[in-house]
Protein backbone atom coordinates (compact mmCIF):
# COMPACT_ATOMS: atom_id res chain seq x y z
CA UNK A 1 97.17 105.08 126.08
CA UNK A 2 98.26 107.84 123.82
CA UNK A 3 97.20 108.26 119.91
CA UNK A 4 101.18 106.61 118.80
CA UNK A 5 100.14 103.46 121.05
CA UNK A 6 96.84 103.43 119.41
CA UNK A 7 98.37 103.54 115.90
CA UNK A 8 100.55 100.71 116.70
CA UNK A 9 98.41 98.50 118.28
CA UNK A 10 95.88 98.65 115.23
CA UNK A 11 98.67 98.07 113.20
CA UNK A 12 99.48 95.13 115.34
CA UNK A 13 96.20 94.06 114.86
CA UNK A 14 95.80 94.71 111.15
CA UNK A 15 99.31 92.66 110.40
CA UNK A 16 97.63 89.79 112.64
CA UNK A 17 94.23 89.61 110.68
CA UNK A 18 96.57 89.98 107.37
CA UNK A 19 98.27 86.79 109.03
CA UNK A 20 95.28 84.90 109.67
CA UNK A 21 93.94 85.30 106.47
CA UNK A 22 96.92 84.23 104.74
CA UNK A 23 96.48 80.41 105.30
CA UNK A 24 92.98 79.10 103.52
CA UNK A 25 92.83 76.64 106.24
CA UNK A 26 93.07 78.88 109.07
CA UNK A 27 91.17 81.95 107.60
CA UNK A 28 88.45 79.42 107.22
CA UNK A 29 88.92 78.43 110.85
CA UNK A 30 88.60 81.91 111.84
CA UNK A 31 85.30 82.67 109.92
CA UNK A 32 84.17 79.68 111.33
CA UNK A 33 84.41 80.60 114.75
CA UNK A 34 83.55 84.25 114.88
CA UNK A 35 80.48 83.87 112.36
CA UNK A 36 82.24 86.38 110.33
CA UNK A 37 81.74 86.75 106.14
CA UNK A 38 84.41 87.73 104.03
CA UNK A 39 82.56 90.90 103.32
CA UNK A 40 82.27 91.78 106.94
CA UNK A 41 85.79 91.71 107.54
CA UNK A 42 86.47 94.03 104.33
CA UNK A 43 83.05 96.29 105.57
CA UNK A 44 84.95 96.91 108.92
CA UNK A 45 88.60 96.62 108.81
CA UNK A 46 89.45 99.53 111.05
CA UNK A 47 86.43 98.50 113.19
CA UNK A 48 88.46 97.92 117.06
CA UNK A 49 85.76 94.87 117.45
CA UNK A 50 86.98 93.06 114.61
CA UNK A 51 90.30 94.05 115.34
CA UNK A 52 90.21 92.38 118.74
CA UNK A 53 88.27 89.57 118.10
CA UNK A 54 91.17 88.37 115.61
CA UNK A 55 93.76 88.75 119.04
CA UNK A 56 91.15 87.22 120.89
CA UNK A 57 91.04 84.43 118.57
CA UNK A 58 94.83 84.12 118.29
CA UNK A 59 94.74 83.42 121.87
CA UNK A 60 92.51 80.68 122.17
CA UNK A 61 94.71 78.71 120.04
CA UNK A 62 98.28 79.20 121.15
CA UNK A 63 99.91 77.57 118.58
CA UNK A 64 98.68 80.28 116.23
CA UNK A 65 99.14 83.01 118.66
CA UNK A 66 103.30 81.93 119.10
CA UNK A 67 103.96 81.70 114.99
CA UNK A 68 102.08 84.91 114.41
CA UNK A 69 103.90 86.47 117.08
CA UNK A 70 107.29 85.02 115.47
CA UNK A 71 105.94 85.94 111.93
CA UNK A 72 105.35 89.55 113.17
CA UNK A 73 108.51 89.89 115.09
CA UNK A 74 106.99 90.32 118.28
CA UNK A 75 106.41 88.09 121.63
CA UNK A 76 102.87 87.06 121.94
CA UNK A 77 102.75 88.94 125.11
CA UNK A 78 102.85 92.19 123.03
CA UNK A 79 100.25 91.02 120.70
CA UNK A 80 98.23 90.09 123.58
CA UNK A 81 99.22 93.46 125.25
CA UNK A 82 96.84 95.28 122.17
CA UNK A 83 93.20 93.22 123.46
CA UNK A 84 90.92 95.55 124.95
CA UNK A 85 92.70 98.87 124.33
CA UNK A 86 91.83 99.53 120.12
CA UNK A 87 88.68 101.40 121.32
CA UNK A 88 90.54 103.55 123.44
């Protein structure tokens, strides 16, 4: 994976956890699940861990994973496609 595939995937990422966030209910949901604070997630924003955990939990719940997808323009294959490579 080159550096431009990198970029976008984080970005891809980044618009996701924006996404989650954006819904009280959900954002709650998410925090919930992952044990997360609010001040980890502003503490390590660029962090690839955090980054995939919010794909990873976008998948266990496909009806999140399709709208986000929709919201962001892309299939949910793509935003699948970014789990596992932000480290790289």
């Amino acid at each position: 994976m080159n550096s431009d595939d990198t970029n976008n995937a984080h970005t891809l990422a980044l618009n996701a956890l924006v996404w989650v966030l954006g819904e009280p209910d959900r954002a709650e949901r998410f925090l919930a699940l992952t044990g997360l604070q609010g001040e980890d997630i502003r503490t390590r924003i660029a962090d690839p861990a955090l980054l995939d955990a919010v794909v990873g939990y976008l998948e266990a719940h496909e009806p999140d994973l399709v709208t986000c997808a929709r919201t962001l323009e892309i299939t949910p294959t793509t935003l699948l496609n970014v789990r596992g490579t932000l480290g790289r």
